[in-house]
C-alpha atoms as a PDB file:
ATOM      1  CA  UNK A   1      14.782 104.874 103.207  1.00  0.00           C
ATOM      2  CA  UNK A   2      13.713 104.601 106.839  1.00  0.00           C
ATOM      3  CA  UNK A   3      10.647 104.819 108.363  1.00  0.00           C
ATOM      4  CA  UNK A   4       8.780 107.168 109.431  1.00  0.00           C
ATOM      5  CA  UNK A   5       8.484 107.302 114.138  1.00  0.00           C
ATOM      6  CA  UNK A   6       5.105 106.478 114.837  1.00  0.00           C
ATOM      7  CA  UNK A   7       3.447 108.533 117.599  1.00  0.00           C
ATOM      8  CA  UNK A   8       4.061 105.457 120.283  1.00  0.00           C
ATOM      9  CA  UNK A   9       7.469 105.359 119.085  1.00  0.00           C
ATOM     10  CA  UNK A  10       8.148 109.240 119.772  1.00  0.00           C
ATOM     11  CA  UNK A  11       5.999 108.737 122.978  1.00  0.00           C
ATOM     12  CA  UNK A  12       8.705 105.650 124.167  1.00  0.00           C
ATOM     13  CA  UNK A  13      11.296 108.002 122.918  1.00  0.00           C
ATOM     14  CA  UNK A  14      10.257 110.862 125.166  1.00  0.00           C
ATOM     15  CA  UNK A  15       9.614 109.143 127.812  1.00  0.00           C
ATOM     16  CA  UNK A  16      13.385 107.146 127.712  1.00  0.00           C
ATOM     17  CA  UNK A  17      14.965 110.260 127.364  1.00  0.00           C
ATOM     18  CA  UNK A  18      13.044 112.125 130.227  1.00  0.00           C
ATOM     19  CA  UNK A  19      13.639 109.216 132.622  1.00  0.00           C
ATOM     20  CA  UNK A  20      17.242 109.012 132.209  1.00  0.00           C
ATOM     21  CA  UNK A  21      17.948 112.790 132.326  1.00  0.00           C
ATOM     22  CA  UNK A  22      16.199 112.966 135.759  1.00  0.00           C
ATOM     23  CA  UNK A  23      18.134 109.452 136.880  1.00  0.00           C
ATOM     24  CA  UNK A  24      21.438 111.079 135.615  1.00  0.00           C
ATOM     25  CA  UNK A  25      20.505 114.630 137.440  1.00  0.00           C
ATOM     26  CA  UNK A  26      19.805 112.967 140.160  1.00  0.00           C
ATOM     27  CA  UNK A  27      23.030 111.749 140.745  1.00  0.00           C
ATOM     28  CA  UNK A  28      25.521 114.105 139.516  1.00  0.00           C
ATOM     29  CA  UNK A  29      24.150 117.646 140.523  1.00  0.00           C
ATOM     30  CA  UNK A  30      25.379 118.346 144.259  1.00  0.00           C
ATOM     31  CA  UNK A  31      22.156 120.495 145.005  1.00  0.00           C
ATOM     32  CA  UNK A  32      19.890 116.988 144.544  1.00  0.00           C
ATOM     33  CA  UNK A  33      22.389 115.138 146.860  1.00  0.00           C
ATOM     34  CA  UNK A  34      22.587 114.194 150.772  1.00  0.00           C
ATOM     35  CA  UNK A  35      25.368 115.590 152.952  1.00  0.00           C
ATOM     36  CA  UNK A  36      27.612 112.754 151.796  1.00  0.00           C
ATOM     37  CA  UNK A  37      27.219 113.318 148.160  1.00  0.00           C
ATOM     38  CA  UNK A  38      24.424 110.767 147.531  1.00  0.00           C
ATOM     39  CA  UNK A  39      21.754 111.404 145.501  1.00  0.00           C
ATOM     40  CA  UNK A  40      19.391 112.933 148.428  1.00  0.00           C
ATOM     41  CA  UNK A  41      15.557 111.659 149.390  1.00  0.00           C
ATOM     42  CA  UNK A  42      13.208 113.954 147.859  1.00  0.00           C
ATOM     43  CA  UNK A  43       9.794 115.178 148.642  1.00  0.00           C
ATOM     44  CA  UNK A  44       7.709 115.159 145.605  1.00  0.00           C
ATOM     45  CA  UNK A  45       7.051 119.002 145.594  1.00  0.00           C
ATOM     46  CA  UNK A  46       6.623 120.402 149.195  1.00  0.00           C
ATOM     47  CA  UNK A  47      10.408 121.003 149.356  1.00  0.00           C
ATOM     48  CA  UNK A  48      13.602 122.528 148.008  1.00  0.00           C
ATOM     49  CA  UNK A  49      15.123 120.631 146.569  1.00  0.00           C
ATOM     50  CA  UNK A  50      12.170 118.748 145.107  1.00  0.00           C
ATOM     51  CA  UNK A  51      11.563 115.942 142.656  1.00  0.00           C
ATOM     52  CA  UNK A  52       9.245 117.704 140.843  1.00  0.00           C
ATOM     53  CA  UNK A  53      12.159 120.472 140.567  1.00  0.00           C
ATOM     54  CA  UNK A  54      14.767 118.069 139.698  1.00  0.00           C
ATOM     55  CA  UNK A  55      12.177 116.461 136.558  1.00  0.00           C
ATOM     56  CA  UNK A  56      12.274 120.584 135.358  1.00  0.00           C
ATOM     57  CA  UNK A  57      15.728 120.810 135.450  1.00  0.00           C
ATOM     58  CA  UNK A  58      16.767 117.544 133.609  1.00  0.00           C
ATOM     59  CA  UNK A  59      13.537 115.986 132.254  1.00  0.00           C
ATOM     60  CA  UNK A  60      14.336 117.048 129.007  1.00  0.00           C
ATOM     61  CA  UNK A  61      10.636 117.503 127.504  1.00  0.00           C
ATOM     62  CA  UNK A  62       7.023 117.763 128.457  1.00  0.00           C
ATOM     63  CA  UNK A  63       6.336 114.613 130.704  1.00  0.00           C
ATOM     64  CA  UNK A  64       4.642 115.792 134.006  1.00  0.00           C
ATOM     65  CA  UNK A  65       6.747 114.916 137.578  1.00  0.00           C
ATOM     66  CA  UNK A  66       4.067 112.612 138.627  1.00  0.00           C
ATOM     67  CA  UNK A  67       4.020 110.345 134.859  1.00  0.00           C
ATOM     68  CA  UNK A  68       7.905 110.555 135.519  1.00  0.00           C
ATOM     69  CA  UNK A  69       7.774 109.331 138.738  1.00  0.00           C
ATOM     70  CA  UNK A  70       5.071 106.577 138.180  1.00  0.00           C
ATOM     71  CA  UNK A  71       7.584 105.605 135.674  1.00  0.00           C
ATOM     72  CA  UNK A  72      10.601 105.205 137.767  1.00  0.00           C
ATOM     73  CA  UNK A  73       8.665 103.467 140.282  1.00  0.00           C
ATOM     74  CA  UNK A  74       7.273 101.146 137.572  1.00  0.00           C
ATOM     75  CA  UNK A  75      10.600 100.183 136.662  1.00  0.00           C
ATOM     76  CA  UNK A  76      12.630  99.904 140.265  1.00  0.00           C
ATOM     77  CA  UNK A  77      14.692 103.280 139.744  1.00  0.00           C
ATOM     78  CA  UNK A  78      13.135 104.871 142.904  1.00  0.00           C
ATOM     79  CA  UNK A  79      10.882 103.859 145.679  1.00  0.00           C
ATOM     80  CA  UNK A  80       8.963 105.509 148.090  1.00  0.00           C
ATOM     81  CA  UNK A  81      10.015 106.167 151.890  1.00  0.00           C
ATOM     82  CA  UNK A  82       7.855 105.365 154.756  1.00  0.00           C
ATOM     83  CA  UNK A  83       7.696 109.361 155.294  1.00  0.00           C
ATOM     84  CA  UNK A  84       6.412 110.582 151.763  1.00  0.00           C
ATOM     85  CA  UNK A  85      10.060 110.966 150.242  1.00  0.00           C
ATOM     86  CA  UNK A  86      11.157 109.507 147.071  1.00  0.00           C
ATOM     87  CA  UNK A  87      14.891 107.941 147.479  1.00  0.00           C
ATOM     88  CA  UNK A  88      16.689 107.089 144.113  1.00  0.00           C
ATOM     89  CA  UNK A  89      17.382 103.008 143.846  1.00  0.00           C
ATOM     90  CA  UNK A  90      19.209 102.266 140.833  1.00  0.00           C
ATOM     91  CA  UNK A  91      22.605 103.785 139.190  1.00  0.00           C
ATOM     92  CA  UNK A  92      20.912 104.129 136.117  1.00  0.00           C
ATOM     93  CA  UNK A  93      17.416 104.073 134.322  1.00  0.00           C
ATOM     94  CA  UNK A  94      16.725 100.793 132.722  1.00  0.00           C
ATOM     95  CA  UNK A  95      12.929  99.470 131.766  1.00  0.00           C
ATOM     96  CA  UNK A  96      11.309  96.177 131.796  1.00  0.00           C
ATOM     97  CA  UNK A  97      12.659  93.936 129.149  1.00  0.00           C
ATOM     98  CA  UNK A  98      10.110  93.492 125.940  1.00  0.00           C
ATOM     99  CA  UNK A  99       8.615  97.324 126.844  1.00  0.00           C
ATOM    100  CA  UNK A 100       8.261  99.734 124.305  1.00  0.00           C
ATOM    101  CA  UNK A 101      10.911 101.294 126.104  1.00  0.00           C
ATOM    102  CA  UNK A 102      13.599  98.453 126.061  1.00  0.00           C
ATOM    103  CA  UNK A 103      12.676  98.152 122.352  1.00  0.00           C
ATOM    104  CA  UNK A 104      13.326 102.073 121.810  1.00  0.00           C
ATOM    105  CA  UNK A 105      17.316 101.434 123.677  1.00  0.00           C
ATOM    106  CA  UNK A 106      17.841  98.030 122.243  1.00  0.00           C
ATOM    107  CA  UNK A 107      17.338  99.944 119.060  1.00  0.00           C
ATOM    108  CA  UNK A 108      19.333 102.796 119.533  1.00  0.00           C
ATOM    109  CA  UNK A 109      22.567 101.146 121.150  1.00  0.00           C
ATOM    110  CA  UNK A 110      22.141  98.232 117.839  1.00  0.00           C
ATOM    111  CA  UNK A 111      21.997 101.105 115.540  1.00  0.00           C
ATOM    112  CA  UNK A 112      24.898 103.220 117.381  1.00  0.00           C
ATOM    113  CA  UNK A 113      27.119  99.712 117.283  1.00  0.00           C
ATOM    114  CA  UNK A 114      26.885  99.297 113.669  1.00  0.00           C
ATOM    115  CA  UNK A 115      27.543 102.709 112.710  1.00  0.00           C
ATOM    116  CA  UNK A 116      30.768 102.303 114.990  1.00  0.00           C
ATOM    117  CA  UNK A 117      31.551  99.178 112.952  1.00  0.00           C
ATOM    118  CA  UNK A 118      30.547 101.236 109.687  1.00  0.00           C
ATOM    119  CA  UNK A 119      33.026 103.651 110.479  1.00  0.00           C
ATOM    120  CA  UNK A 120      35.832 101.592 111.556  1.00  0.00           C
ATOM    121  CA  UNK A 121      35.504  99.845 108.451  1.00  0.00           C
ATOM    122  CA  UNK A 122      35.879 102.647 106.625  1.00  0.00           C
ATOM    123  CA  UNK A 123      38.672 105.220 107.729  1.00  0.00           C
ATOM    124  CA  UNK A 124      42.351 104.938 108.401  1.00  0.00           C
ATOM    125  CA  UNK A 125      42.679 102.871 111.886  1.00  0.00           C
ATOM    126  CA  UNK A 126      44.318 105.871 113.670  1.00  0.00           C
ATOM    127  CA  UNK A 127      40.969 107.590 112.749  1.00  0.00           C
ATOM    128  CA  UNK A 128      38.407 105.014 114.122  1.00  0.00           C
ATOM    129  CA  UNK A 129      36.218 104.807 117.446  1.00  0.00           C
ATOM    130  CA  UNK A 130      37.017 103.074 120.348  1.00  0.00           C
ATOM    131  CA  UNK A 131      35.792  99.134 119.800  1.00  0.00           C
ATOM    132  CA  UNK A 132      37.637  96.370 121.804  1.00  0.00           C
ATOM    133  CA  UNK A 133      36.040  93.072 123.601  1.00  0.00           C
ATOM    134  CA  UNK A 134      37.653  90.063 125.471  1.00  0.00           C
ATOM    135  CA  UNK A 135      36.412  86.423 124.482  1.00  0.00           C
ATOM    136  CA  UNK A 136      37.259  82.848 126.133  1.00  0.00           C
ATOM    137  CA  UNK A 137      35.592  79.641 124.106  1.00  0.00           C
ATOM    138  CA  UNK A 138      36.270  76.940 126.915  1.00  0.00           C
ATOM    139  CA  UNK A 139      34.308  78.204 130.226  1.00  0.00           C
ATOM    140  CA  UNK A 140      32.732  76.263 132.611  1.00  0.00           C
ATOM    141  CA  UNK A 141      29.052  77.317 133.005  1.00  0.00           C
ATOM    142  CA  UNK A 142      29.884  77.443 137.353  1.00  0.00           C
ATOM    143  CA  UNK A 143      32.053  80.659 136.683  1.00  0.00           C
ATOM    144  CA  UNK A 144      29.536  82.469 134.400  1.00  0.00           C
ATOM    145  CA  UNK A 145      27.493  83.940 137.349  1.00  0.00           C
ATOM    146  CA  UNK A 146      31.151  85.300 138.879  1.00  0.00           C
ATOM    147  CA  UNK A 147      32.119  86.980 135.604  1.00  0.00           C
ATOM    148  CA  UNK A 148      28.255  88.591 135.092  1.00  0.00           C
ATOM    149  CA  UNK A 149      28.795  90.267 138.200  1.00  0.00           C
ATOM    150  CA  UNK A 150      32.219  91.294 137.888  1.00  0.00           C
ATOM    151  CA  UNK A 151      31.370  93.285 134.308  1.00  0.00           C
ATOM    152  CA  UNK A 152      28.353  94.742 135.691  1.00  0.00           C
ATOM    153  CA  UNK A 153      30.290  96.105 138.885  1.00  0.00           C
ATOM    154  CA  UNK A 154      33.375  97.081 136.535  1.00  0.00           C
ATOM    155  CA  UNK A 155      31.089  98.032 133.332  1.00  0.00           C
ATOM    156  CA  UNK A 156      28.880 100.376 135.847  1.00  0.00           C
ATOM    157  CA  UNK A 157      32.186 102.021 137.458  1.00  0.00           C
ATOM    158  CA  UNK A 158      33.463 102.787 134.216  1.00  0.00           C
ATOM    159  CA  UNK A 159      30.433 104.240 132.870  1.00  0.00           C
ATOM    160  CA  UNK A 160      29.831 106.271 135.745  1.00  0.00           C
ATOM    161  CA  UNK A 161      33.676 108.052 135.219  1.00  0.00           C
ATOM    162  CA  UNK A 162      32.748 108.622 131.925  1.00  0.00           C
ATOM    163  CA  UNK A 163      29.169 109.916 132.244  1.00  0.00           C
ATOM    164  CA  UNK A 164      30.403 112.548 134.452  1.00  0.00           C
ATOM    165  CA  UNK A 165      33.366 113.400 132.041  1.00  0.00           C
ATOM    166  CA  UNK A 166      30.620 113.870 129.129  1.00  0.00           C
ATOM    167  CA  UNK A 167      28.773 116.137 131.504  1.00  0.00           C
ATOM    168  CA  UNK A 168      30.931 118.815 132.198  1.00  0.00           C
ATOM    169  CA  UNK A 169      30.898 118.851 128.445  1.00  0.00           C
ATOM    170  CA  UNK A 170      27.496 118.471 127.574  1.00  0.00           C
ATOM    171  CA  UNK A 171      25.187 121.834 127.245  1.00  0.00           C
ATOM    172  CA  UNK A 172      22.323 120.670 128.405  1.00  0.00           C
ATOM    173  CA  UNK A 173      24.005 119.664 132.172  1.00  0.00           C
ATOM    174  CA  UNK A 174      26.885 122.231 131.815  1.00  0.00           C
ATOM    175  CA  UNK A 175      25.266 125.517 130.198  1.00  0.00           C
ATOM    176  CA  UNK A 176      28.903 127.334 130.721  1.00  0.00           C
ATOM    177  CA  UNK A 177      30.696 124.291 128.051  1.00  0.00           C
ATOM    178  CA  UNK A 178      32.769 125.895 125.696  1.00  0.00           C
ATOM    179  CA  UNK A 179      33.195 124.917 121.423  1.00  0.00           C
ATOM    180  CA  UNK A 180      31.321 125.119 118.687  1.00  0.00           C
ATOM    181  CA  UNK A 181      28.748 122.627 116.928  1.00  0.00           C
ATOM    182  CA  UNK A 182      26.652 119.767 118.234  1.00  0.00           C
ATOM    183  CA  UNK A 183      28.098 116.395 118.469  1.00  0.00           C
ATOM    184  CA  UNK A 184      26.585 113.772 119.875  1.00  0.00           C
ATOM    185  CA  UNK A 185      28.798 111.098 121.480  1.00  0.00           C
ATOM    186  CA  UNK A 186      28.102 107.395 123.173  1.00  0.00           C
ATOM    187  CA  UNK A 187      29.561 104.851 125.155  1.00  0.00           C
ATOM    188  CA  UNK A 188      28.164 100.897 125.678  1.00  0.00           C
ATOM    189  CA  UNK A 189      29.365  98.205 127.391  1.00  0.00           C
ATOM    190  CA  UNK A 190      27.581  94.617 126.546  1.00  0.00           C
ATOM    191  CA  UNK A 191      27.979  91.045 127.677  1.00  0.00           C
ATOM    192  CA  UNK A 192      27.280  87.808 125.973  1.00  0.00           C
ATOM    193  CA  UNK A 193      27.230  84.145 126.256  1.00  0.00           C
ATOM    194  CA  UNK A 194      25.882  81.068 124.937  1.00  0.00           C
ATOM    195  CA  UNK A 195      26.684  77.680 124.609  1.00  0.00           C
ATOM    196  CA  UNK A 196      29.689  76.298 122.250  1.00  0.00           C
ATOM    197  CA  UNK A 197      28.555  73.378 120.342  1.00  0.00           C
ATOM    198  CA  UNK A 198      30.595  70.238 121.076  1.00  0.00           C
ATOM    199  CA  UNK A 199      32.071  69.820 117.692  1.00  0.00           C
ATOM    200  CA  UNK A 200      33.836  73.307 117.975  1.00  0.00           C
END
């Protein structure tokens, strides 16, 4: 039986989930974006569009503008411009390693990996979910830094093609989707290293 959430852990929870809503608003709704496309510099409520209007429309709970703001400043998602405005940073919202709130995702995406392997273990292989990864044994530590960049470039691109796919599915950004039932759906993409021991 699992536990029970504690309050702080529904408090992380909330707070995760409003903070990456607004992040992932932010970026994909034309009416919060520049005359390029970009995700525009907002005003914090003086304005249309606004930031406070863009944490009602994709906040996803009851977190005030300004606690989601001071949180996306905390972390390095958004800073502040010289004239007032609020200009979105980062691609994506991602806390302080060792927060409450890295805890809360590490959680979730461990938890969502093993239920993938769960479920590929236990249906007919033209029935399981997506799960590949590429592996080398013999690399010299010099072209670790090249590769580290290279997947987060390539792992952010990808994401970003199919976080907007899941969009125009998902009711919450896409009122007008059309099916039945609630599914919920994820995609990760991790890296790892470490050391091989000589007598390997």
């Amino acid at each position: 039986m699992l536990a029970a959430s504690t309050p702080s852990d529904e408090v992380a929870s909330r707070r995760i989930t409003c903070a990456a809503g607004v992040v992932a608003g932010w970026r994909r709704d034309s009416r919060f974006a520049d005359a390029k496309g970009k995700p525009a510099a907002l005003r914090f409520d003086d304005d249309v569009p606004s930031f406070s209007e863009l944490v009602r429309r994709y906040g996803r709970g009851d977190i005030p503008a300004r606690a989601v703001l001071d949180e996306l400043l905390r972390v390095g998602s958004v800073k502040r411009l010289r004239d007032g405005r609020i200009r979105l940073v980062a691609t994506a919202y991602v806390p302080e390693s060792a927060s409450s709130e890295a805890l809360e995702i590490l959680g979730s995406d461990v938890s969502a990996l093993i239920a993938t392997i769960d479920h590929n273990l236990t249906v007919a292989p033209k029935h399981g979910f997506f799960q590949r990864k590429t592996a080398y044994d013999n690399l010299p530590a010099e072209a670790l830094a090249e590769i580290r960049a290279l997947v987060e470039r390539e792992g952010q691109r990808v994401l970003e093609t199919l976080d907007g796919a899941m969009a125009k599915q998902d009711r919450d950004f896409n009122p007008n989707a059309k099916g039945k039932g609630r599914k919920r759906a994820m995609v990760g993409v991790y890296y790892f290293e470490d050391d091989v021991p000589e007598d390997d």
